[in-house]
N, C-alpha and C. Protein backbone atom coordinates (compact mmCIF):
# COMPACT_ATOMS: atom_id res chain seq x y z
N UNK A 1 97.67 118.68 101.73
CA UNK A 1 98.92 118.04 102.06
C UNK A 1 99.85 118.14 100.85
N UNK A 2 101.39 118.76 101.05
CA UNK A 2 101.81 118.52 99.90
C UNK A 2 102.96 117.43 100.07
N UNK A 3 103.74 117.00 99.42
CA UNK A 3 104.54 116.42 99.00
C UNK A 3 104.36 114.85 98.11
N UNK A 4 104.98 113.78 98.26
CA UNK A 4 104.78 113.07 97.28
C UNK A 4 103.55 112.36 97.82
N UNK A 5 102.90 111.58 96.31
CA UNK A 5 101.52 110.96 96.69
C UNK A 5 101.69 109.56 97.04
N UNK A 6 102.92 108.63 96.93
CA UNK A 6 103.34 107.64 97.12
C UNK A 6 104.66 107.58 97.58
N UNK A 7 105.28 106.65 98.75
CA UNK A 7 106.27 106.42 99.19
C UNK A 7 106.59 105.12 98.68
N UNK A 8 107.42 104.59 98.10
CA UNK A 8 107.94 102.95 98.28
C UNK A 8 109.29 102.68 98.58
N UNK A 9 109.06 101.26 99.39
CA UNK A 9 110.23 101.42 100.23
C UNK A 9 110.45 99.81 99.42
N UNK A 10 112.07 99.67 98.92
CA UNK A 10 112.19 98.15 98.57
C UNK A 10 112.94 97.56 99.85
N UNK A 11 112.78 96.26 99.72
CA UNK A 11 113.65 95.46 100.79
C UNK A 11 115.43 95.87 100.83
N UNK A 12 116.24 95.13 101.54
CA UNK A 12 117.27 95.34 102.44
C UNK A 12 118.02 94.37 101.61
N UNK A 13 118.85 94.49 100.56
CA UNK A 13 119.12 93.09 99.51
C UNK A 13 120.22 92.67 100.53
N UNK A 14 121.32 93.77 100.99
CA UNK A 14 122.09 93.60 102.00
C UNK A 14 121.90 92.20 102.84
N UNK A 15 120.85 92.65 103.53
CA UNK A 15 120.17 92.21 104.99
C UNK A 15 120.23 90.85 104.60
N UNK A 16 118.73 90.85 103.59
CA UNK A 16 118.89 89.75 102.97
C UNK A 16 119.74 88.55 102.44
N UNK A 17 120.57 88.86 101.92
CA UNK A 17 121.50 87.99 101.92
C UNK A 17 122.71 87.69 102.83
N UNK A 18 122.89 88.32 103.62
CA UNK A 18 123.52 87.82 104.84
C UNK A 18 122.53 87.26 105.91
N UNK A 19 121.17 87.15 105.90
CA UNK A 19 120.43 86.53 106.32
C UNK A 19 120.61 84.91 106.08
N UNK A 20 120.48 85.03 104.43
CA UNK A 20 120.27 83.78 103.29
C UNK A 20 122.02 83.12 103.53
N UNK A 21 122.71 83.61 104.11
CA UNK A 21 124.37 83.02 103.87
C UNK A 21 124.41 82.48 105.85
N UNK A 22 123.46 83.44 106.82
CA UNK A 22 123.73 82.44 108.10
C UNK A 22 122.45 80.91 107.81
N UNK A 23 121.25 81.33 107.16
CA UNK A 23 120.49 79.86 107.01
C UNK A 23 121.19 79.02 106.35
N UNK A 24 122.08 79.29 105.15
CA UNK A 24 122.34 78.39 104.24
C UNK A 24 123.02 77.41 104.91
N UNK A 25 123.93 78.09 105.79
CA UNK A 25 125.30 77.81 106.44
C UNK A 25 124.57 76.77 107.95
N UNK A 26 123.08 77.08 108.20
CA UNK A 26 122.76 76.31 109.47
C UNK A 26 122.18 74.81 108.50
N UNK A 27 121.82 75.03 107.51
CA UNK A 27 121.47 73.81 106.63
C UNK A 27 122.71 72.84 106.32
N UNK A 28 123.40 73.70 106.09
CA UNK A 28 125.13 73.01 105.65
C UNK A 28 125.84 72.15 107.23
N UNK A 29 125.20 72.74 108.39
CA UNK A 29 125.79 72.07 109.56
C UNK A 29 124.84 71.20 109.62
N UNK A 30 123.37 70.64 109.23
CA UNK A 30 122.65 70.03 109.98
C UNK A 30 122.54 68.94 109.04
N UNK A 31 123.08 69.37 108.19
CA UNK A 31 123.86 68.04 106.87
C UNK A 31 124.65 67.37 107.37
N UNK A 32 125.37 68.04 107.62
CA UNK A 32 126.76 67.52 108.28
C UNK A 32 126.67 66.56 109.75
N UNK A 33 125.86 67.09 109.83
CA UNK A 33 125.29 66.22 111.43
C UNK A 33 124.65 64.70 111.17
N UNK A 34 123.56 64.86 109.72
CA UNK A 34 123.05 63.74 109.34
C UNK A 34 123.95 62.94 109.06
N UNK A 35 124.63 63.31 108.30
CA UNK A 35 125.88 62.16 107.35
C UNK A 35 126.55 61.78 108.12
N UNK A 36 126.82 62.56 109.03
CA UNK A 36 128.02 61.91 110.41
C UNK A 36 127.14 60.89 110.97
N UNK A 37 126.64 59.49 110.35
CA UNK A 37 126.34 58.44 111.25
C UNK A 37 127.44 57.48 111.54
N UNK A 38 127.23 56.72 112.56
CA UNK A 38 127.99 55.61 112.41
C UNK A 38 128.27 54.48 111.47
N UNK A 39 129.27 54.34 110.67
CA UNK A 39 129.38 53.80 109.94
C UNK A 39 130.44 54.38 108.19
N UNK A 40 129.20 55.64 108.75
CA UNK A 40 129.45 56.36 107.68
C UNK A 40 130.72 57.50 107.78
N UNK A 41 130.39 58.14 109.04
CA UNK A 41 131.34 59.22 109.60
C UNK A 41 132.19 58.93 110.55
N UNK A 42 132.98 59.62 111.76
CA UNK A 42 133.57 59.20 112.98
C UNK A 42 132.85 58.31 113.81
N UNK A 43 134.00 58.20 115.38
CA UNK A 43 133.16 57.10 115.90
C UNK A 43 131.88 57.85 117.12
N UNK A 44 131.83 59.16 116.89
CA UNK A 44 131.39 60.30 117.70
C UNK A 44 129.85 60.52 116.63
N UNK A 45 129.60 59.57 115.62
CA UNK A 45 128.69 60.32 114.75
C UNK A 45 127.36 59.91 115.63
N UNK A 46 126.25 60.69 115.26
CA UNK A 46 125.23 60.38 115.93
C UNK A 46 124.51 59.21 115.89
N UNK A 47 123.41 58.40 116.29
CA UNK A 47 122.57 57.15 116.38
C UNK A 47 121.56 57.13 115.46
N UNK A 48 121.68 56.35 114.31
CA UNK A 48 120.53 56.31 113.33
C UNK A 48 118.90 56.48 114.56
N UNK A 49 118.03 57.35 113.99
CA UNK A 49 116.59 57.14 114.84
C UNK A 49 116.98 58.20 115.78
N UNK A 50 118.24 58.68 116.41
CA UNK A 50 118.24 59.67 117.72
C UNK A 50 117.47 60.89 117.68
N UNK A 51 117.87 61.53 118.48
CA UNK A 51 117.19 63.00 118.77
C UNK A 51 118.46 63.88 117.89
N UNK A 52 119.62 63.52 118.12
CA UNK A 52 120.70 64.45 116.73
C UNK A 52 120.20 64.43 115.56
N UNK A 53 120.05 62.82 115.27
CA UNK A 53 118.84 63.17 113.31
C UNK A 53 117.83 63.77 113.39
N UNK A 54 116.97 63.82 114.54
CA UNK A 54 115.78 64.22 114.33
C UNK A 54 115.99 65.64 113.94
N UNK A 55 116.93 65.85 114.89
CA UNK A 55 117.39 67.49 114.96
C UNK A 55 117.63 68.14 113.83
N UNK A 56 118.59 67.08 113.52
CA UNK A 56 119.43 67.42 111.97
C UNK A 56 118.13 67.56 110.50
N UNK A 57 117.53 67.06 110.85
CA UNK A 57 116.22 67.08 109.93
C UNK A 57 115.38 67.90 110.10
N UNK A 58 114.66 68.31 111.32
CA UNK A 58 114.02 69.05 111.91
C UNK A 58 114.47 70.62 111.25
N UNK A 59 116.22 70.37 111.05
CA UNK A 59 116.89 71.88 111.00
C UNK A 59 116.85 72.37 109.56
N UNK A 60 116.94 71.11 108.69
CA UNK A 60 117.34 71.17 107.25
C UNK A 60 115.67 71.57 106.71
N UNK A 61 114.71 71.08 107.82
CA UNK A 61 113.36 71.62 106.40
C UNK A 61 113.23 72.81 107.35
N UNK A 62 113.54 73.33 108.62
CA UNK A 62 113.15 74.47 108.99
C UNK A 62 113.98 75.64 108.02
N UNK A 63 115.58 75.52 108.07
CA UNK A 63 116.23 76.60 107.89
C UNK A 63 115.96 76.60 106.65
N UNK A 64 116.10 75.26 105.72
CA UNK A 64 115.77 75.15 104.00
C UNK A 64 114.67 76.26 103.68
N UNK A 65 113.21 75.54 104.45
CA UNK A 65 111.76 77.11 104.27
C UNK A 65 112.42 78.37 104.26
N UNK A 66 113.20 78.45 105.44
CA UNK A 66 113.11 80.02 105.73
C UNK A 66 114.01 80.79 104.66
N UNK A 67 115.14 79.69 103.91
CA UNK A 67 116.11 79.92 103.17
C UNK A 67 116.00 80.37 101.69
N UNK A 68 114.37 79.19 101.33
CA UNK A 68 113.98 79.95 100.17
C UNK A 68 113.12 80.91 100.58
N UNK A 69 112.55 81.49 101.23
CA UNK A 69 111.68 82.71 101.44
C UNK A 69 112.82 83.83 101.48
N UNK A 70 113.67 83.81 102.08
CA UNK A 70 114.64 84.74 101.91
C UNK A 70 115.47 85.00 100.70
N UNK A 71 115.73 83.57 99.93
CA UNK A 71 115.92 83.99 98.22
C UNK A 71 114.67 84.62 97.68
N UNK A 72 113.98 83.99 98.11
CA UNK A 72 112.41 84.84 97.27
C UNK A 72 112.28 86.44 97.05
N UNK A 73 112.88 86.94 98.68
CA UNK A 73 112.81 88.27 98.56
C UNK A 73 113.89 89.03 98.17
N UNK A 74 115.03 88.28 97.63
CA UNK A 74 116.67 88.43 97.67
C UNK A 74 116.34 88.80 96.32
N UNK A 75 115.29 88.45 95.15
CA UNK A 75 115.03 88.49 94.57
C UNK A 75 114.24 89.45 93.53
N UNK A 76 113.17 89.70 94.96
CA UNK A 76 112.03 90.44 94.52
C UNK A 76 112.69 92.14 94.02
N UNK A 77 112.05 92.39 92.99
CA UNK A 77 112.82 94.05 92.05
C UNK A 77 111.07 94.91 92.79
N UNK A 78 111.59 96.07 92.63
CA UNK A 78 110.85 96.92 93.49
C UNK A 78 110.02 97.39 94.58
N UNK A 79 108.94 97.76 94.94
CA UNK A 79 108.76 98.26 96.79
C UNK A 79 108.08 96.85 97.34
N UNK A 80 108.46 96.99 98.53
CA UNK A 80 107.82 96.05 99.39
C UNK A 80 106.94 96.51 99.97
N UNK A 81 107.00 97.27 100.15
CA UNK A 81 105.96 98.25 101.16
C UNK A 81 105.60 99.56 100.33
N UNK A 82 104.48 100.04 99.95
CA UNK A 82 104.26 101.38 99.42
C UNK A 82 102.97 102.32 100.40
N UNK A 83 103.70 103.65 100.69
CA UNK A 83 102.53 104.28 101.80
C UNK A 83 101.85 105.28 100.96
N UNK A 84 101.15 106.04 100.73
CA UNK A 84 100.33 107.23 99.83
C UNK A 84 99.18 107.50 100.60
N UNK A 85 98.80 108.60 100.00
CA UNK A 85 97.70 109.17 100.86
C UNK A 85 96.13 108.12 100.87
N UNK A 86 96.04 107.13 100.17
CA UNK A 86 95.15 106.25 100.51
C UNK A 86 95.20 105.44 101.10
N UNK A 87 96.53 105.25 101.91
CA UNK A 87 96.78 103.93 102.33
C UNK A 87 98.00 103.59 102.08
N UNK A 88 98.10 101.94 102.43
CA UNK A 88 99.48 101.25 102.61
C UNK A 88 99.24 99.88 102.03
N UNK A 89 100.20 99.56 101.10
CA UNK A 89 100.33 98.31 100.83
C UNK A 89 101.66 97.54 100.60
N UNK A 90 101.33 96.68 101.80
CA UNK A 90 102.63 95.59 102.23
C UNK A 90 102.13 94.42 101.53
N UNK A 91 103.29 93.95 100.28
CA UNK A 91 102.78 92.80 99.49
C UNK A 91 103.22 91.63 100.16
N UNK A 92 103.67 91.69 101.68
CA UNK A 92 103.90 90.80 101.93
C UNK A 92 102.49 90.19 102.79
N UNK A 93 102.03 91.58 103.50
CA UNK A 93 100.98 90.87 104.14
C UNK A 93 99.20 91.18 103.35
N UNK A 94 99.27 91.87 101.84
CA UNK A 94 97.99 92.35 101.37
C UNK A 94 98.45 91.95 99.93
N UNK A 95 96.84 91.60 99.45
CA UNK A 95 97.06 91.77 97.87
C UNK A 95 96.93 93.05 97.06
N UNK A 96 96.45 93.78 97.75
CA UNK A 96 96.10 95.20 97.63
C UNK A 96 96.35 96.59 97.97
N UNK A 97 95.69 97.60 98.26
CA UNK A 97 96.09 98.78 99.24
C UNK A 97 95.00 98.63 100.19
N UNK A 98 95.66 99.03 101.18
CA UNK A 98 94.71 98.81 102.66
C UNK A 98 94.18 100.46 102.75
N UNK A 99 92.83 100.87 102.75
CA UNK A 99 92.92 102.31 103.07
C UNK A 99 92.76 102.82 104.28
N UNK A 100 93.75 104.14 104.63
CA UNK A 100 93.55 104.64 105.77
C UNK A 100 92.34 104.78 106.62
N UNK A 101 90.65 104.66 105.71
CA UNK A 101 89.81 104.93 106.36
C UNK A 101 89.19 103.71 107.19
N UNK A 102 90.10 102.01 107.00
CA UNK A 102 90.06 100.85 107.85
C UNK A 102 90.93 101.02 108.50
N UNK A 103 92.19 101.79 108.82
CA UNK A 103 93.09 101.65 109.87
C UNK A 103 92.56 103.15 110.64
N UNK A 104 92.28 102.31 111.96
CA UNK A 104 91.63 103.63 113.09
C UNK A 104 92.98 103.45 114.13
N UNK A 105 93.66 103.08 113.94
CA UNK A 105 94.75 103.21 115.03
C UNK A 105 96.36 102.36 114.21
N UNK A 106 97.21 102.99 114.19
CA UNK A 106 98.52 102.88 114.16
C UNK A 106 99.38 102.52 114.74
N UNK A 107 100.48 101.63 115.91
CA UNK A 107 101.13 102.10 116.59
C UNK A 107 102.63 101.58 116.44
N UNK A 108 103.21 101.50 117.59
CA UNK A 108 104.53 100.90 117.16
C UNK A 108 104.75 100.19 118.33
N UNK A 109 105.08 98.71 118.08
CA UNK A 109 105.38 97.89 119.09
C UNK A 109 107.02 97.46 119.21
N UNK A 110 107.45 97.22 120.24
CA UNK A 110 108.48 97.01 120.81
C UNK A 110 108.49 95.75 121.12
N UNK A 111 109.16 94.65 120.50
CA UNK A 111 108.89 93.32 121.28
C UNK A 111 109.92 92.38 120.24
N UNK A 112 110.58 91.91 121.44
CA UNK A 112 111.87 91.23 121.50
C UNK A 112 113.41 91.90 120.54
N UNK A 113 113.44 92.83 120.73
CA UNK A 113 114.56 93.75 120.44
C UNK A 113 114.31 94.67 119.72
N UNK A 114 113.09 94.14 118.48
CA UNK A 114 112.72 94.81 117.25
C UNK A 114 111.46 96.21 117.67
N UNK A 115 111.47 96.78 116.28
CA UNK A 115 110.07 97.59 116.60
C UNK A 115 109.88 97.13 115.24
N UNK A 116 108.45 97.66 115.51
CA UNK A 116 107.08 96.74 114.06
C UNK A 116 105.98 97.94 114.33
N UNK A 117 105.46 98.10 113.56
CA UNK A 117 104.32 98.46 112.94
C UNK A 117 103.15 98.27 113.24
N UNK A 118 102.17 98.50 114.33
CA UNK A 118 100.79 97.15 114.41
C UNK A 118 99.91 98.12 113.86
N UNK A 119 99.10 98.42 112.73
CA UNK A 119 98.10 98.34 112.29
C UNK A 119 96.77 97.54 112.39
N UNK A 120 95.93 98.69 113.51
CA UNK A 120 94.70 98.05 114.02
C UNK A 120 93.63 98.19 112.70
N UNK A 121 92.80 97.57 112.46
CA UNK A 121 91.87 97.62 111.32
C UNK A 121 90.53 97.29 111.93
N UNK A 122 88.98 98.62 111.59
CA UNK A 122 87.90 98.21 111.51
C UNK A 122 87.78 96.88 111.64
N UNK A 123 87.28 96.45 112.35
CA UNK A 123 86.91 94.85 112.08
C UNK A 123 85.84 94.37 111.19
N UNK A 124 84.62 95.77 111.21
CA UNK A 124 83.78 95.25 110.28
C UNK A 124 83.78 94.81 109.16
N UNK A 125 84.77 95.74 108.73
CA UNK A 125 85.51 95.88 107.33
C UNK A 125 86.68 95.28 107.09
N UNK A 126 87.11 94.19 107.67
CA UNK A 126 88.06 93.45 107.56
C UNK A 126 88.19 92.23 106.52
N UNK A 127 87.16 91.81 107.11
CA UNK A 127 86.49 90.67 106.20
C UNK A 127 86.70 90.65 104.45
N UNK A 128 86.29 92.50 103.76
CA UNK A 128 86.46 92.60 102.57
C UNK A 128 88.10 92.99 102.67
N UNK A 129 88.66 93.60 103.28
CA UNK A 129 90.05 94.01 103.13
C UNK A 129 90.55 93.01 102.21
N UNK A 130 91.88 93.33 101.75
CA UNK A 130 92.75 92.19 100.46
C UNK A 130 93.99 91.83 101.61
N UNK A 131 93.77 91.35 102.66
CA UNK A 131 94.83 90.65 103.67
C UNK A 131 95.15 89.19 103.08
N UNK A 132 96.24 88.57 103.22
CA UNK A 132 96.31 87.39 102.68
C UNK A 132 95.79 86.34 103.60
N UNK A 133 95.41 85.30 103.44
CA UNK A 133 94.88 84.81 104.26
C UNK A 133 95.95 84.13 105.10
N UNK A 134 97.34 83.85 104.82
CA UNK A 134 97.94 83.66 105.99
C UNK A 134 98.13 85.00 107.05
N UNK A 135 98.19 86.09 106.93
CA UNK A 135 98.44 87.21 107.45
C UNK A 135 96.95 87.62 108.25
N UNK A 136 96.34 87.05 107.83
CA UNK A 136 94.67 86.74 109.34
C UNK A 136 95.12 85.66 109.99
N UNK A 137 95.93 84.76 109.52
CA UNK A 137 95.98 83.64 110.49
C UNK A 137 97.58 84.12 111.86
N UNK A 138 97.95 84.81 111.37
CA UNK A 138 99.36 85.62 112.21
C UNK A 138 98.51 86.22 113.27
N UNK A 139 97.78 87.57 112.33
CA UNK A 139 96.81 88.41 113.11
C UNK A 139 96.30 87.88 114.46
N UNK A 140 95.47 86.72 114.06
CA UNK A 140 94.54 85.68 115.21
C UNK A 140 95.36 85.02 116.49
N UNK A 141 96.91 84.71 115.65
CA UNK A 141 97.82 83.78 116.57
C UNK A 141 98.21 84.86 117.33
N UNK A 142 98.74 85.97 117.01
CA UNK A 142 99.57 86.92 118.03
C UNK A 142 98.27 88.03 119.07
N UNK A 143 97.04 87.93 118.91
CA UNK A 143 96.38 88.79 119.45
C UNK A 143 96.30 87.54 120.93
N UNK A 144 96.35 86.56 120.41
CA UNK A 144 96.38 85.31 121.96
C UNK A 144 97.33 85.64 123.01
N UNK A 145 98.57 86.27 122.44
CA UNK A 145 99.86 86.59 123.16
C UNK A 145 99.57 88.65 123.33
N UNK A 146 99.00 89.10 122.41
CA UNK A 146 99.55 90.79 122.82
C UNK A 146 98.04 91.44 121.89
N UNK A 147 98.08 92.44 121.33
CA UNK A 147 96.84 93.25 120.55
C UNK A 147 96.94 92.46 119.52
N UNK A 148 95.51 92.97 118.78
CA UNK A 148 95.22 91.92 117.56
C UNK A 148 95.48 93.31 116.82
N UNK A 149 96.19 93.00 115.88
CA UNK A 149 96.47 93.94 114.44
C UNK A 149 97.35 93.32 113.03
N UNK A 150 97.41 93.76 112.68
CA UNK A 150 98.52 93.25 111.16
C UNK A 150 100.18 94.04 111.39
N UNK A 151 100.39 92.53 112.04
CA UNK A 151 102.40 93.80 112.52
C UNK A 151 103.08 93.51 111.16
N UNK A 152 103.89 94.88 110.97
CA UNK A 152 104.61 95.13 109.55
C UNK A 152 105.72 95.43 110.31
N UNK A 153 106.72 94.07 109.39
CA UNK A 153 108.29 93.97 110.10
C UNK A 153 108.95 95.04 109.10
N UNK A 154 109.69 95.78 109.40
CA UNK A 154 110.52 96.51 108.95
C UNK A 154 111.71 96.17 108.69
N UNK A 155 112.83 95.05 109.22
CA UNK A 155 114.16 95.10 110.03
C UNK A 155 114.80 94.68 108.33
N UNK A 156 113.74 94.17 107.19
CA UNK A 156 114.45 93.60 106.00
C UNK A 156 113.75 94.55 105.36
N UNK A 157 114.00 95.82 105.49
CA UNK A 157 113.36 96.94 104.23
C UNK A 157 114.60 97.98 104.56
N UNK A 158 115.09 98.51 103.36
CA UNK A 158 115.87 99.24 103.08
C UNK A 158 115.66 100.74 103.89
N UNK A 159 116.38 100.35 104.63
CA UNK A 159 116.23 101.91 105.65
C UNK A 159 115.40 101.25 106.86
N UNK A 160 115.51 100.58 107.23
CA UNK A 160 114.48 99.78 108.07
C UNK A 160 113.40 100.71 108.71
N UNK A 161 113.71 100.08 110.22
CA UNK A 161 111.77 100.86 110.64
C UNK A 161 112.02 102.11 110.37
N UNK A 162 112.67 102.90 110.65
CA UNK A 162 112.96 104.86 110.44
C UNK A 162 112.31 104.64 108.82
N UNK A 163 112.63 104.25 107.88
CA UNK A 163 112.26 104.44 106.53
C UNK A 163 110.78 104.30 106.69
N UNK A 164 109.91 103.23 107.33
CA UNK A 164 108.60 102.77 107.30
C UNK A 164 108.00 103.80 108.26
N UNK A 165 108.32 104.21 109.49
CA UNK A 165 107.91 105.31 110.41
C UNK A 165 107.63 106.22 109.94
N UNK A 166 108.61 106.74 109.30
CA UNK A 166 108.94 108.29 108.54
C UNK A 166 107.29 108.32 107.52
N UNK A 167 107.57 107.52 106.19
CA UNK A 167 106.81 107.07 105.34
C UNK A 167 105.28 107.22 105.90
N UNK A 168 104.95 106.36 106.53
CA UNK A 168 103.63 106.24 107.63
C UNK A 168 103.21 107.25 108.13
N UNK A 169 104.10 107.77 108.98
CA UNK A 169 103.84 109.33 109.77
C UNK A 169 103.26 110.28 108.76
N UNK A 170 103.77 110.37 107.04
CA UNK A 170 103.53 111.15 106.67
C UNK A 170 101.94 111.53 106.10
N UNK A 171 101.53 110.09 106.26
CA UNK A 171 100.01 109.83 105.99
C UNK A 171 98.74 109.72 107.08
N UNK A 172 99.45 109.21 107.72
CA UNK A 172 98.53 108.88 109.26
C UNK A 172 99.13 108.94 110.29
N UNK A 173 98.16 109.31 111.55
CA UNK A 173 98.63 109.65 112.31
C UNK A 173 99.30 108.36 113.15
N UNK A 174 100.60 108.27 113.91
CA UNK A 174 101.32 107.08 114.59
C UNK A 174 100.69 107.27 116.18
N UNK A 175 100.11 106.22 116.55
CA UNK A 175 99.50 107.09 117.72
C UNK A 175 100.65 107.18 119.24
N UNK A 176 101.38 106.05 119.56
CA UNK A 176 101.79 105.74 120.21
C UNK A 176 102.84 104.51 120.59
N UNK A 177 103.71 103.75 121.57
CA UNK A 177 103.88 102.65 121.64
C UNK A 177 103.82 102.14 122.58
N UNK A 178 103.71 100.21 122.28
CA UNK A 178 103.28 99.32 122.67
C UNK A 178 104.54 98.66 123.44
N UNK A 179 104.52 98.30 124.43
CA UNK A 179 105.83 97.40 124.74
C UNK A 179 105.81 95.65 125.54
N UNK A 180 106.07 95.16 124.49
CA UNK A 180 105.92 93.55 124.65
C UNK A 180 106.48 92.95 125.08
N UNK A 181 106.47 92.09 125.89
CA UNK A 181 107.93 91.15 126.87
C UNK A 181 108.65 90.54 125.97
């Protein structure tokens, strides 16, 4: 095989931060929702205890999480994903390189607008793999709903899925796709 022995692909800083500017901005409304009580705000503000605070709270630690994970990666300096002829390593979902000779199937799933990556893995050999252990617990949750594999999102990597496809293809074979409701 010739060409290069490693691909790396960094994240989408773009993406990213217009990601990080619509969460910031859903945190900034669900502020705004809290403080608007009665008393404090108009006479339209919501009911200390209601389902609007709950909401408003509910929104501020959801979008807040997702807000620093998205600075996190707004952040992160070099590949997110690297493919080479031994394998692939996504530091988001491995501590390591995964080698091609545990991935017996490849494919590409289709599900809810996006395409992803599902990487089926030996199972025997799973166990030692360097998966993070939240990324077995994804694995476990989404095989309840569709195939069990390790899906690699593309949509926040620079060049999105075409960059990760391309990359992939050049190492292993892509076998096919999957299409998810």
């Amino acid at each position: 095989m010739t060409g290069p022995i490693q691909i790396d692909i960094p994240g989408s800083h773009r993406r990213n931060a217009a990601m990080l500017a619509v969460t910031g901005g859903f945190v900034a409304i669900c502020l705004y929702l809290l403080f608007m009580r009665p008393g404090v705000g108009g006479p339209r503000s919501p009911e200390p205890g209601g389902f609007t605070e709950f909401a408003a709270l509910f929104g501020i630690v959801f979008f807040g999480l997702y807000s620093a994970i998205l600075a996190r990666e707004l952040i992160r300096l070099g590949a997110v994903i690297s493919v080479g002829r031994h394998g692939i390593f996504d530091r988001r979902l491995s501590t390591g390189w995964i080698p091609w000779t545990a991935i017996y199937d490849v494919r590409i799933v289709h599900r809810k607008g996006q395409r992803w990556l599902l990487l089926r893995t030996d199972q025997d050999r799973e166990a030692h793999l360097p998966f993070r252990t939240g990324a077995r617990r994804v694995a476990e949750r989404n095989a309840a709903g569709g195939p069990y594999g390790f899906w690699v999102e593309a949509e926040s990597l620079k060049g999105g899925f075409d960059a990760l496809h391309s990359a992939v293809a050049r190492f292993h074979k892509v076998i096919g796709t999957l299409r998810e409701p």
